[in-house]
Protein backbone atom coordinates (compact mmCIF):
# COMPACT_ATOMS: atom_id res chain seq x y z
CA UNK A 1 80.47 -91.57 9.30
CA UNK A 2 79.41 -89.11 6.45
CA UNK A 3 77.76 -86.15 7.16
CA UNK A 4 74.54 -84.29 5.31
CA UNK A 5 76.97 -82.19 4.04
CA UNK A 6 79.64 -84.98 2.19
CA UNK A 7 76.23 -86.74 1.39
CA UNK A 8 74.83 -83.66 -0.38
CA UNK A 9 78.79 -83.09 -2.01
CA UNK A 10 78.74 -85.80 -3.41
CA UNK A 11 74.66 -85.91 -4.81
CA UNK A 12 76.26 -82.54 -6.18
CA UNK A 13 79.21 -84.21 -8.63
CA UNK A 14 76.62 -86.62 -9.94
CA UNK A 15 72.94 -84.71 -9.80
CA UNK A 16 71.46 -81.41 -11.13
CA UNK A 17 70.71 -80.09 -7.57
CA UNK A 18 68.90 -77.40 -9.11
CA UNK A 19 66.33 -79.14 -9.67
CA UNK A 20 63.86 -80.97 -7.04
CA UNK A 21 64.47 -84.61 -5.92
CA UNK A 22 63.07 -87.43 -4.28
CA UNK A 23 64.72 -87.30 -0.96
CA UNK A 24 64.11 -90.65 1.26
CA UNK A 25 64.73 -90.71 4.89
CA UNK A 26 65.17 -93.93 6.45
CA UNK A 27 63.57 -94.39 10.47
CA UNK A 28 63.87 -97.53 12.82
CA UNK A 29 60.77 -98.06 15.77
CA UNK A 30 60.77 -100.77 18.24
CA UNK A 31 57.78 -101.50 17.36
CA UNK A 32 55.15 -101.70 14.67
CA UNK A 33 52.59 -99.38 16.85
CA UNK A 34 55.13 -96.76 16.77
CA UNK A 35 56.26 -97.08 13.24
CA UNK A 36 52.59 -96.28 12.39
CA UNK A 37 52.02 -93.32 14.88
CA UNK A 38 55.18 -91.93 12.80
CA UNK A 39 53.74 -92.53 9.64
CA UNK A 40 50.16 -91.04 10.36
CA UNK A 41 52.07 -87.82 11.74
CA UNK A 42 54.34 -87.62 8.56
CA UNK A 43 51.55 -88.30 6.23
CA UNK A 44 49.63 -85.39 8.12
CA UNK A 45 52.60 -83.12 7.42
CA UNK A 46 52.52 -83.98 3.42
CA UNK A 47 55.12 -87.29 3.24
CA UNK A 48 54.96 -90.09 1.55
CA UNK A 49 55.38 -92.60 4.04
CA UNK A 50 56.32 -96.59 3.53
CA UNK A 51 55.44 -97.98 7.18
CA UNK A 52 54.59 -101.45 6.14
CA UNK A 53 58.09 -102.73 6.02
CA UNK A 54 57.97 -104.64 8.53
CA UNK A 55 60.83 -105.88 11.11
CA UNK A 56 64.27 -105.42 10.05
CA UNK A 57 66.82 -106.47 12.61
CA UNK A 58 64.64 -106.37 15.43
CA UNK A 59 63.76 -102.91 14.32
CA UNK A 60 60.03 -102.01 12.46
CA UNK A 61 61.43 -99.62 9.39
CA UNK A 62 60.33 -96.69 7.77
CA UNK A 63 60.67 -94.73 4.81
CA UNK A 64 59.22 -91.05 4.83
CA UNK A 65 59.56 -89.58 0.79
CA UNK A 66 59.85 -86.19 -0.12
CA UNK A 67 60.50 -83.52 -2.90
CA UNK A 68 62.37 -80.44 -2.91
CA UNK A 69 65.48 -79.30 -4.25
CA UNK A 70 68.02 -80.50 -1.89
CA UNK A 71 70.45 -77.87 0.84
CA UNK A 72 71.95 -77.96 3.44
CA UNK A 73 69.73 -76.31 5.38
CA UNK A 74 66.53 -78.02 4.17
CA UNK A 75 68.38 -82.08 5.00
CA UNK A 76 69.42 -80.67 8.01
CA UNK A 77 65.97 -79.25 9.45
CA UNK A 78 64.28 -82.24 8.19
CA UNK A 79 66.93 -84.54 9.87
CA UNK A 80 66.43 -82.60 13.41
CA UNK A 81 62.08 -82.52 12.70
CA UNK A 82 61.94 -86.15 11.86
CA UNK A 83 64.32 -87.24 14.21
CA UNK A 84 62.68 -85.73 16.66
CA UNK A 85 59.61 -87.05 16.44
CA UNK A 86 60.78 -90.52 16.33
CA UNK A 87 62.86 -90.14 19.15
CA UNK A 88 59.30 -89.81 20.93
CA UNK A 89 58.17 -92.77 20.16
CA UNK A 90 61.55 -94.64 20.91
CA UNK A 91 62.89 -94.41 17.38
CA UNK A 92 65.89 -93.26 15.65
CA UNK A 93 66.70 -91.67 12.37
CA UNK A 94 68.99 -93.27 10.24
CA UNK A 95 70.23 -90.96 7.29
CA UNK A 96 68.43 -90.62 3.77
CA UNK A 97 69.24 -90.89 0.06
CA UNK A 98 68.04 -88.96 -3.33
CA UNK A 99 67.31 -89.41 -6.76
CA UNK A 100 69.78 -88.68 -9.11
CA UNK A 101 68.86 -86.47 -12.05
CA UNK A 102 71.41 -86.46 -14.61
CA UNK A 103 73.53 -83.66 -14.72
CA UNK A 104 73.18 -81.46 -18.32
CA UNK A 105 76.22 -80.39 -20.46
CA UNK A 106 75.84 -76.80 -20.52
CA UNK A 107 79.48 -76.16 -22.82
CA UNK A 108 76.86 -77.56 -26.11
């Protein structure tokens, strides 16, 4: 299993990480009343959120968007915050994924 760190190595060969990205993070909920008590919260806090998914493999899913310029530290508190809060309401984060901006050839 990758961590946020190979995840963000490897955004890093292939993306100007300078810049700010769209940064998804993926949830699963048991249900579709949980799914959108996640959603309102994470829409309170400024997210994007995508709760109308529906069921996938028994699981309701959710996608909570972002921007920022992508760390470390930044994926990492947002993994422990998110998951978190759907671990209260019997869900579980699942990783995330960015944009990739293409990366400039400074040696012109």
């Amino acid at each position: 299993m990758a961590t946020d760190e190979d995840a963000l190595n490897e955004l890093k060969q292939v993306s100007d990480v300078t810049m700010p990205h769209v940064i998804k993070q993926f949830l699963y909920f048991p249900s579709e009343q949980a799914a959108k008590r996640f959603g309102m919260a994470l829409r309170n806090q400024g997210f994007d959120v995508n709760d109308s998914l529906g069921a996938i493999y028994g699981s309701w899913a959710v996608v909570a968007t972002s921007e920022f310029v992508p760390s470390l530290d930044k994926i990492s508190e947002l993994r422990t915050r998110l998951g978190s809060i759907a671990s209260e309401l019997g869900g579980e984060y699942d990783g995330w994924e960015a944009e990739v901006w293409e990366k400039k050839d400074h040696a012109s």
